[in-house]
C-alpha atoms as a PDB file:
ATOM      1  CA  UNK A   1      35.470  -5.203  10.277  1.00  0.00           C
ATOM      2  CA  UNK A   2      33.600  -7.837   9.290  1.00  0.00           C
ATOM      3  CA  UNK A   3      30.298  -6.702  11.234  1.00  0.00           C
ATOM      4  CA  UNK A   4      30.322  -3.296   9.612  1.00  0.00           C
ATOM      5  CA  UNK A   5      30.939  -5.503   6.157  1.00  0.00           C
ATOM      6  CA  UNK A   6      28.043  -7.102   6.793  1.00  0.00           C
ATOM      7  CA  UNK A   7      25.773  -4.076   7.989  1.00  0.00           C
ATOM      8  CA  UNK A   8      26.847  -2.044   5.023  1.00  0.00           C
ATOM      9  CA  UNK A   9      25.853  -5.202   2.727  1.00  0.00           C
ATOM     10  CA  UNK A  10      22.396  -5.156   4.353  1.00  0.00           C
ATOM     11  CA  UNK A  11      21.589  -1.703   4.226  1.00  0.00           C
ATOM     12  CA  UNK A  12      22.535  -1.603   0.394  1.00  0.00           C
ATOM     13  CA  UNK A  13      19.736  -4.496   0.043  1.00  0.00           C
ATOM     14  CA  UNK A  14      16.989  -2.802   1.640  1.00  0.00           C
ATOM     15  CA  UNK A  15      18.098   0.324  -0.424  1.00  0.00           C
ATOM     16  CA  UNK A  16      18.478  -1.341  -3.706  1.00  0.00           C
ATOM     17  CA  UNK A  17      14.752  -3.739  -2.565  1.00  0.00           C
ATOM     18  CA  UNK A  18      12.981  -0.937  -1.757  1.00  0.00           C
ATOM     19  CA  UNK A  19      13.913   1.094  -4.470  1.00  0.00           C
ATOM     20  CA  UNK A  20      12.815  -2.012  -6.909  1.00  0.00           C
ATOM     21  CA  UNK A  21       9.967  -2.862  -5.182  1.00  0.00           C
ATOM     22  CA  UNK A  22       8.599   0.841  -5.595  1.00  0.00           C
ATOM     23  CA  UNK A  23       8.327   0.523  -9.086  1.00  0.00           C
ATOM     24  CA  UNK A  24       6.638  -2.799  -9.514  1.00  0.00           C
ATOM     25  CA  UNK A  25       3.894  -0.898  -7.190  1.00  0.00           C
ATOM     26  CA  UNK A  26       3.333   2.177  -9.732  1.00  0.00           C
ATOM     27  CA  UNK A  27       0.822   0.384 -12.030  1.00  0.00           C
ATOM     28  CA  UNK A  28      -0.899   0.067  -8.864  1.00  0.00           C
ATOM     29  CA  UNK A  29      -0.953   3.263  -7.548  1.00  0.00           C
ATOM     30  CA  UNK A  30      -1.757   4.660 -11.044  1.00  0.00           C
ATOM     31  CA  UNK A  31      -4.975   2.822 -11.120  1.00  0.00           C
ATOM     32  CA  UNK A  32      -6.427   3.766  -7.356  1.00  0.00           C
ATOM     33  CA  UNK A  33      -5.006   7.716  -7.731  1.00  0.00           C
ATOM     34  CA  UNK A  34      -6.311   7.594 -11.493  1.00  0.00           C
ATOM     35  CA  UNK A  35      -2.467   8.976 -12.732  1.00  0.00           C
ATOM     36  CA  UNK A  36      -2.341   8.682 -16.213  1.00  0.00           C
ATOM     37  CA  UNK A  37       0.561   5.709 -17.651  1.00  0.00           C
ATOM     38  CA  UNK A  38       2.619   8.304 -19.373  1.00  0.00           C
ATOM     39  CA  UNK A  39       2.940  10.353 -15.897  1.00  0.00           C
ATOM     40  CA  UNK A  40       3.781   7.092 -14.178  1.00  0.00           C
ATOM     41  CA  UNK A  41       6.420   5.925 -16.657  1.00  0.00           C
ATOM     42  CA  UNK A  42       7.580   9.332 -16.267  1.00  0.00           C
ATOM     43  CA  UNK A  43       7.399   9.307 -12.523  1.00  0.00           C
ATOM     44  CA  UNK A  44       9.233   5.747 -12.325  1.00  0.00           C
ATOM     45  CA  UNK A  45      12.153   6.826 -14.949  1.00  0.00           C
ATOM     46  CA  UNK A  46      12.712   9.898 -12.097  1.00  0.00           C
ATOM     47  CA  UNK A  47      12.804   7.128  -9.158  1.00  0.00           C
ATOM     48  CA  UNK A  48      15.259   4.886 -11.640  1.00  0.00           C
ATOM     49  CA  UNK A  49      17.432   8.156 -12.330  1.00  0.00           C
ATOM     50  CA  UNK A  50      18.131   8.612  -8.532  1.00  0.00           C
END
């Protein structure tokens, strides 16, 4: 029980980390695809929705 605790805990890290970590990157990929701000803020209130 306590190994599946555990594996369940990590998995909801990487989730919740990668989810995060996507949207400190979207300044970034708005300035090398040339995406507009509005479209990105857009784009990372669809990610944050999910």
């Amino acid at each position: 029980m306590k190994k599946e605790s555990a594996q369940v805990n990590l998995l909801h890290i990487l989730n919740d980390g990668l989810k995060a970590s996507l949207l400190l990157f979207l300044p970034f990929i708005a300035k090398e695809f040339m995406i507009s701000l509005t479209k990105i803020g857009v784009l990372g209130s669809a990610i944050n929705s999910l």
